[in-house]
N, C-alpha and C. Protein backbone atom coordinates (compact mmCIF):
# COMPACT_ATOMS: atom_id res chain seq x y z
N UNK A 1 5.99 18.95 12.81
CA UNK A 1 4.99 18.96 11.75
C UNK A 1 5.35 20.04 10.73
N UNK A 2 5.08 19.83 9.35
CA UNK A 2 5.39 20.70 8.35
C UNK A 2 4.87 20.16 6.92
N UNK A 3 4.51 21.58 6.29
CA UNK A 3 3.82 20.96 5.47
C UNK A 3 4.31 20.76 4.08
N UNK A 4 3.80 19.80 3.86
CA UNK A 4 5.31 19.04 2.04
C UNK A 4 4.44 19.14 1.04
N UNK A 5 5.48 20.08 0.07
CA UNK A 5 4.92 20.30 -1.20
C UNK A 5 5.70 19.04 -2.10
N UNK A 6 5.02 18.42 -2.90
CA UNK A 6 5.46 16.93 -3.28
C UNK A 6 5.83 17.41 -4.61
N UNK A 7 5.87 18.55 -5.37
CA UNK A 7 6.32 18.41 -6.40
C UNK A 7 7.49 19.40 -6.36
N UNK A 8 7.54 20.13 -5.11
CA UNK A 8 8.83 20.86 -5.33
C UNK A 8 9.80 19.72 -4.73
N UNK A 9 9.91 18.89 -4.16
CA UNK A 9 10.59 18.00 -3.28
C UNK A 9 11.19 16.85 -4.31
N UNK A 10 9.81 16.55 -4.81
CA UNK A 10 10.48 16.10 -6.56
C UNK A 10 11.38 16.56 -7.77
N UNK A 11 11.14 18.06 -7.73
CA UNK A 11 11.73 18.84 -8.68
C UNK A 11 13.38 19.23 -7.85
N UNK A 12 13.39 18.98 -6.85
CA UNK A 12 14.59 19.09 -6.19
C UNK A 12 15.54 18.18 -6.35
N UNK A 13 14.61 16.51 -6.52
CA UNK A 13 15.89 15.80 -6.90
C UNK A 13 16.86 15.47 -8.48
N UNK A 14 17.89 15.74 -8.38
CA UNK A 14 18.83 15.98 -9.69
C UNK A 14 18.87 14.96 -10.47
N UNK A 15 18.70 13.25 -10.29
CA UNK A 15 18.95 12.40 -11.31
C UNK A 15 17.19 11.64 -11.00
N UNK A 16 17.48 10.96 -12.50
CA UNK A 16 16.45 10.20 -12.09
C UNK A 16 16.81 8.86 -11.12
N UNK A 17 15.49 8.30 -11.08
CA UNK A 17 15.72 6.80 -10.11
C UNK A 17 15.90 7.31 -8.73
N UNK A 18 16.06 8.18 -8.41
CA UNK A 18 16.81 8.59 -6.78
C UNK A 18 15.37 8.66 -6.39
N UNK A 19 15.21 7.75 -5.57
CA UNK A 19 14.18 8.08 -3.91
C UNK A 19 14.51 8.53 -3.30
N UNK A 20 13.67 9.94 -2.68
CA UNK A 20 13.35 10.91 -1.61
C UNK A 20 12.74 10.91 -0.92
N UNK A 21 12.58 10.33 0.54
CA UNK A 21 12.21 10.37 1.55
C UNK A 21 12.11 11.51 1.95
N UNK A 22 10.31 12.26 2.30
CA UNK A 22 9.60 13.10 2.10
C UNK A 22 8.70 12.85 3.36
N UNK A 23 8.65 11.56 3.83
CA UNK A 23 7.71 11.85 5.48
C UNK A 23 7.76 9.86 5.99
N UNK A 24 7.10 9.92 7.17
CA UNK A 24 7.08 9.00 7.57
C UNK A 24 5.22 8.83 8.05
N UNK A 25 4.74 8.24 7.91
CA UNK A 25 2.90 7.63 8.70
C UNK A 25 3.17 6.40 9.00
N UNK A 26 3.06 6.54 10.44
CA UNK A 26 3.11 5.06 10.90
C UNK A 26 4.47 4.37 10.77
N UNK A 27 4.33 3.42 10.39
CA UNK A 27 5.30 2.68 9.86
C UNK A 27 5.71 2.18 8.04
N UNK A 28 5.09 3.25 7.71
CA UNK A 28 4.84 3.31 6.30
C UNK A 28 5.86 4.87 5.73
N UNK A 29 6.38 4.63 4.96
CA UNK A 29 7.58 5.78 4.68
C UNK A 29 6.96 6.44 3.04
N UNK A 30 6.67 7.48 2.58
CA UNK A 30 6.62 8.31 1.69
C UNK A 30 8.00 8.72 0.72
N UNK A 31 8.18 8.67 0.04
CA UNK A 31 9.18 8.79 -1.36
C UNK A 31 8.56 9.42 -2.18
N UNK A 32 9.56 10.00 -2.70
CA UNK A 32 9.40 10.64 -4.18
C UNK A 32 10.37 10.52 -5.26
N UNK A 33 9.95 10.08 -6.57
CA UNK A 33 10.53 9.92 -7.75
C UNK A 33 10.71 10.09 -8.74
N UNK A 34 11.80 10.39 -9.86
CA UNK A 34 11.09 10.41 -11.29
C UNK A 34 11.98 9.37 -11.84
N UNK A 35 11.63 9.10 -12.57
CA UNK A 35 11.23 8.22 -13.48
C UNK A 35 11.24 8.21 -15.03
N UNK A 36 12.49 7.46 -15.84
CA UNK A 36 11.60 7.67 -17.42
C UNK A 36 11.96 6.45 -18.33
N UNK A 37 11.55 5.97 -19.17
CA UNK A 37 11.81 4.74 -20.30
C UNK A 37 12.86 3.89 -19.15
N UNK A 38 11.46 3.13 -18.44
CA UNK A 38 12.04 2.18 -16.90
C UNK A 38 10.81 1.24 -17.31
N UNK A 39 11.03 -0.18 -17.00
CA UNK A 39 10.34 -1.17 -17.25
C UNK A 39 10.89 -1.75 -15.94
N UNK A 40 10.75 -2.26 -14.73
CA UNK A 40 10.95 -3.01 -13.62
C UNK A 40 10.72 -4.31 -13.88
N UNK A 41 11.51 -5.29 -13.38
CA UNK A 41 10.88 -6.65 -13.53
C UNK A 41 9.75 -6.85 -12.56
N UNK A 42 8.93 -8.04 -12.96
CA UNK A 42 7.99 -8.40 -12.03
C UNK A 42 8.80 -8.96 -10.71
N UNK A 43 7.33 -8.22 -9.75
CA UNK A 43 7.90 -8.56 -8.09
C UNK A 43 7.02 -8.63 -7.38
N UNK A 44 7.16 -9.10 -5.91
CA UNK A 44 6.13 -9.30 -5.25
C UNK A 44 6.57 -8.71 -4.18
N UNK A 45 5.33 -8.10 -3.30
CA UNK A 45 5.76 -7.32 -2.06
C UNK A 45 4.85 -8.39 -1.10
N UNK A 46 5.47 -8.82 -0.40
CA UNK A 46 4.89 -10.14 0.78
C UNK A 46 3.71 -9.61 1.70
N UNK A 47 4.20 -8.73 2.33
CA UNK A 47 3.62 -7.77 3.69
C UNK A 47 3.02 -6.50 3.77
N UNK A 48 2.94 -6.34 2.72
CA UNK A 48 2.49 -4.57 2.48
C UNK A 48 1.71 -4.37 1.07
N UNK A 49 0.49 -3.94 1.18
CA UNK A 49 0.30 -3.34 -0.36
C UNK A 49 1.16 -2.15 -0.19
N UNK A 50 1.07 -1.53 -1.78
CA UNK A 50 2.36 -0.31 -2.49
C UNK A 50 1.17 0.79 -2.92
N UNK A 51 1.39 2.21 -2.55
CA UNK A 51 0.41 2.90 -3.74
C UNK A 51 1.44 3.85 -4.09
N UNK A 52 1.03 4.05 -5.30
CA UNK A 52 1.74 4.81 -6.43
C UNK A 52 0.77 6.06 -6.98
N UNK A 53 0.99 7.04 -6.15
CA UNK A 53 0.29 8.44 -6.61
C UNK A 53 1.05 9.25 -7.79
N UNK A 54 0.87 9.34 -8.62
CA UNK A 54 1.19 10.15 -10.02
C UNK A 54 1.11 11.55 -10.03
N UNK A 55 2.63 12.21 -9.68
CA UNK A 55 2.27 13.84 -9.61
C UNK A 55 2.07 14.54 -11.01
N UNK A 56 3.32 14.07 -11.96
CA UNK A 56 3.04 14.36 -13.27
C UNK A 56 3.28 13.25 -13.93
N UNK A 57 2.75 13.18 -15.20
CA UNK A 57 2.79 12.19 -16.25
C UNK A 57 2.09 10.99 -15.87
N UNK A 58 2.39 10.17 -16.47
CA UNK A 58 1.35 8.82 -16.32
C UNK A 58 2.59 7.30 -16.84
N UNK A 59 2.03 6.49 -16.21
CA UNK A 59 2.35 5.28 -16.46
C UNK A 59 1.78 4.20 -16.55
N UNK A 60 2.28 3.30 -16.77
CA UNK A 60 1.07 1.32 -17.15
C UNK A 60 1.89 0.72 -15.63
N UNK A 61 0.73 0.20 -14.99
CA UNK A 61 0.72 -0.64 -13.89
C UNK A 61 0.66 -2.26 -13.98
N UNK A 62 1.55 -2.75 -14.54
CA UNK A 62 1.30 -4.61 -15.05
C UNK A 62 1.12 -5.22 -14.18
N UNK A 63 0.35 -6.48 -14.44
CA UNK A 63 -0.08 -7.39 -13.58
C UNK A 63 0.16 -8.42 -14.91
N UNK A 64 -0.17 -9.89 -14.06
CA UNK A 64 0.01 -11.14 -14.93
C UNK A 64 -0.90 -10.58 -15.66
N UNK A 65 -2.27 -10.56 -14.94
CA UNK A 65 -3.26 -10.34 -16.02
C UNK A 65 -3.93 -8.99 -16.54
N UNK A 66 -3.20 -8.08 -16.23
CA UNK A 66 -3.87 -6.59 -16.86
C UNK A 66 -2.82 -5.75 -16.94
N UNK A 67 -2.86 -4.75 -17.62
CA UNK A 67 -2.11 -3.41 -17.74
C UNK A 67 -3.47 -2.52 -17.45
N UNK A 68 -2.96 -1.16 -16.07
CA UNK A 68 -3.63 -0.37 -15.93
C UNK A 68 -3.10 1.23 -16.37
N UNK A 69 -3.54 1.87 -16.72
CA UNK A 69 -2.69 3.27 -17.04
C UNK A 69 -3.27 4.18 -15.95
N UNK A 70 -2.32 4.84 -15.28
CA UNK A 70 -2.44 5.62 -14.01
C UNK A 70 -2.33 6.74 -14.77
N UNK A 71 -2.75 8.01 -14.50
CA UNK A 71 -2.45 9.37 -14.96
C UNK A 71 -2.41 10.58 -14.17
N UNK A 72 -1.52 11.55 -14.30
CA UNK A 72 -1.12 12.35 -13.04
C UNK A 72 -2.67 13.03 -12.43
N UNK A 73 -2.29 13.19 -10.95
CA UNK A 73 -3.19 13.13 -10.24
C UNK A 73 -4.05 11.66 -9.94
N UNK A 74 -3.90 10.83 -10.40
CA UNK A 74 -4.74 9.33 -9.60
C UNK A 74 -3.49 9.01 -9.21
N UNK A 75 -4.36 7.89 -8.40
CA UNK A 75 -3.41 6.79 -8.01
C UNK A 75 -3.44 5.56 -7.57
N UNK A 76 -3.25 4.53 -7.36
CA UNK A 76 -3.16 3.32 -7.85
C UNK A 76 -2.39 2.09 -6.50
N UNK A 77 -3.17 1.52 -5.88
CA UNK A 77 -2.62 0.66 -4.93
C UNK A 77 -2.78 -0.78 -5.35
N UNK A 78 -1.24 -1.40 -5.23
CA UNK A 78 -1.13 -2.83 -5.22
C UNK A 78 -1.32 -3.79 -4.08
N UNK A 79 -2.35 -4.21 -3.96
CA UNK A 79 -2.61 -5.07 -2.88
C UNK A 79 -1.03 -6.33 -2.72
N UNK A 80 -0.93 -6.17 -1.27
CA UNK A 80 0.41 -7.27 -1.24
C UNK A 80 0.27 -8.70 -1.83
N UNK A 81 1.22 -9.21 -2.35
CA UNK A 81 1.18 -10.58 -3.10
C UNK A 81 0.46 -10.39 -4.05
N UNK A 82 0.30 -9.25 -4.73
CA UNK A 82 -0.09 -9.46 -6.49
C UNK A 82 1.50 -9.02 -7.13
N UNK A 83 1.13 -10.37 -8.59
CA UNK A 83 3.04 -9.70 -9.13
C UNK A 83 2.65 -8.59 -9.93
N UNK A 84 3.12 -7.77 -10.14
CA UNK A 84 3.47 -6.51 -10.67
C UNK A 84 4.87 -5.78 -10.68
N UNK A 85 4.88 -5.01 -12.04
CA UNK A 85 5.91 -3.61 -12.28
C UNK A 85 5.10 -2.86 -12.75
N UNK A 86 5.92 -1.79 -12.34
CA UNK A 86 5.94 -0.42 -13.35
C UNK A 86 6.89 -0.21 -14.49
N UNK A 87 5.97 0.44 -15.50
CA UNK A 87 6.18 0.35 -16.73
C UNK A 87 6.00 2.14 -17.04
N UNK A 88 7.25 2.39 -17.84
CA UNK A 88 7.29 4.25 -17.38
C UNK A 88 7.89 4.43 -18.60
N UNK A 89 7.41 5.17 -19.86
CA UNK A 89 7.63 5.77 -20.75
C UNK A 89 8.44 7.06 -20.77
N UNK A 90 7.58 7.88 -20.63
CA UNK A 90 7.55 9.23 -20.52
C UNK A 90 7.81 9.74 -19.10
N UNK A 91 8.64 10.72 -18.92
CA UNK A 91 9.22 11.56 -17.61
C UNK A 91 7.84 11.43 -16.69
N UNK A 92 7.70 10.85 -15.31
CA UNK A 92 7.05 10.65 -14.53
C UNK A 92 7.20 10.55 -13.22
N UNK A 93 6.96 11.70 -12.39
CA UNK A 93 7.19 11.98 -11.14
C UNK A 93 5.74 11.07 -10.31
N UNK A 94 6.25 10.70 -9.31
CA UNK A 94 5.67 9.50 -8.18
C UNK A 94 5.97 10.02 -6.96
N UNK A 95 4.71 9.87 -6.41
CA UNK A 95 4.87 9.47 -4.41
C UNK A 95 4.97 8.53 -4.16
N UNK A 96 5.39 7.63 -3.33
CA UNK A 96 5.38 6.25 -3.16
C UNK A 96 5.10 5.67 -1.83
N UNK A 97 4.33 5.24 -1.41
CA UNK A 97 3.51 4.92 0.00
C UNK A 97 4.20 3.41 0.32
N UNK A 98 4.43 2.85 1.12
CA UNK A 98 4.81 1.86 1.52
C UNK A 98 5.68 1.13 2.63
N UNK A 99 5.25 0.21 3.32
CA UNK A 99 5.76 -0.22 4.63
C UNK A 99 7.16 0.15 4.46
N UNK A 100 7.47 0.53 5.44
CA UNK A 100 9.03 0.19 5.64
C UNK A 100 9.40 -0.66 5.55
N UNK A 101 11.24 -0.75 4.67
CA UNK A 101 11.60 -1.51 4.48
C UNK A 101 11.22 -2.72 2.86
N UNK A 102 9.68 -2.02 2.92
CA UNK A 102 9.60 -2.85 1.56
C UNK A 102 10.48 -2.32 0.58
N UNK A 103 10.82 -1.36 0.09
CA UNK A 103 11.44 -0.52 -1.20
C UNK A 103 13.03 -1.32 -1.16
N UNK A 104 13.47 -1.63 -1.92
CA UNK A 104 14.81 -1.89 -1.41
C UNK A 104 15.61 -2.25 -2.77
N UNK A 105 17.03 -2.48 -3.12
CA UNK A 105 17.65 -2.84 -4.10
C UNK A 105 16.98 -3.46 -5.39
N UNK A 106 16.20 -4.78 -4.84
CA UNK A 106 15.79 -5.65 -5.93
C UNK A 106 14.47 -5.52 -6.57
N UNK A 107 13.94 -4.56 -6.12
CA UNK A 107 12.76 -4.22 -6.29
C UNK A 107 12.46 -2.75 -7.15
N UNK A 108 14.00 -1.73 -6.73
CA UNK A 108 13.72 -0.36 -6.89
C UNK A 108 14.30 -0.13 -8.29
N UNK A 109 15.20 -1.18 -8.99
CA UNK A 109 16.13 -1.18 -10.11
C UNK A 109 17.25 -0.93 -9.43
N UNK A 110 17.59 -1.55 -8.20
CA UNK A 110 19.22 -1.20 -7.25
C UNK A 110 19.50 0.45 -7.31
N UNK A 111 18.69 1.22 -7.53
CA UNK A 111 18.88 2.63 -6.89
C UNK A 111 18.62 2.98 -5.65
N UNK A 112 17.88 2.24 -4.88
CA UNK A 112 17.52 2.52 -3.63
C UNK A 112 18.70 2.38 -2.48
N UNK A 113 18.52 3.90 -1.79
CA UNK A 113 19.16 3.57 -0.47
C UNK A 113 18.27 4.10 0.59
N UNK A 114 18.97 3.26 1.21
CA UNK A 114 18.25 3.12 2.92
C UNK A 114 18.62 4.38 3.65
């Protein structure tokens, strides 16, 4: 057990796009990211909703039918089988909650490793 500061763990990683695996609950794995002028294509996660906690900055959460704007400190869960991306302007550091195994190449913009 130990306790994780999520924005130094963020500020540690050197490029953007790189996921940092930062803890494990359950069977659900924790990441950290930044992020900037990134538009993801739409995707669907089958088995898992996704939440997206906002350490700094803010981003638009798309859906077919809405754009939501998250802002640092909230955060924002995609129930599984809704389509959605993230939509990231401005420099934006993220936690990222989600089953194992969901995060992966086609989903992450092919930065993700296992």
């Amino acid at each position: 057990m130990r306790a994780v500061n999520l924005l130094e763990e963020v500020n540690e990683i050197e490029s953007l796009y790189v996921y940092k695996k930062v803890g494990l609950l359950n069977s659900h794995v924790l990441s950290v990211v930044q992020v900037e002028n990134r538009t993801l294509d739409f995707h669907i996660h089958e088995d898992s909703d996704e939440l997206f906690y906002v350490i700094e900055g803010s981003f638009h959460l798309e859906t077919e039918k809405k754009k939501i704007k998250v802002n640092a400190g909230e955060f924002i869960i995609v129930p599984k089988e809704v389509k959605h991306r993230p939509a990231v302007k401005e420099l934006t550091k993220f936690l990222m909650i989600e089953l194992a195994g969901t995060l992966n190449k086609e989903n992450s913009g092919d930065l993700y490793e296992e």
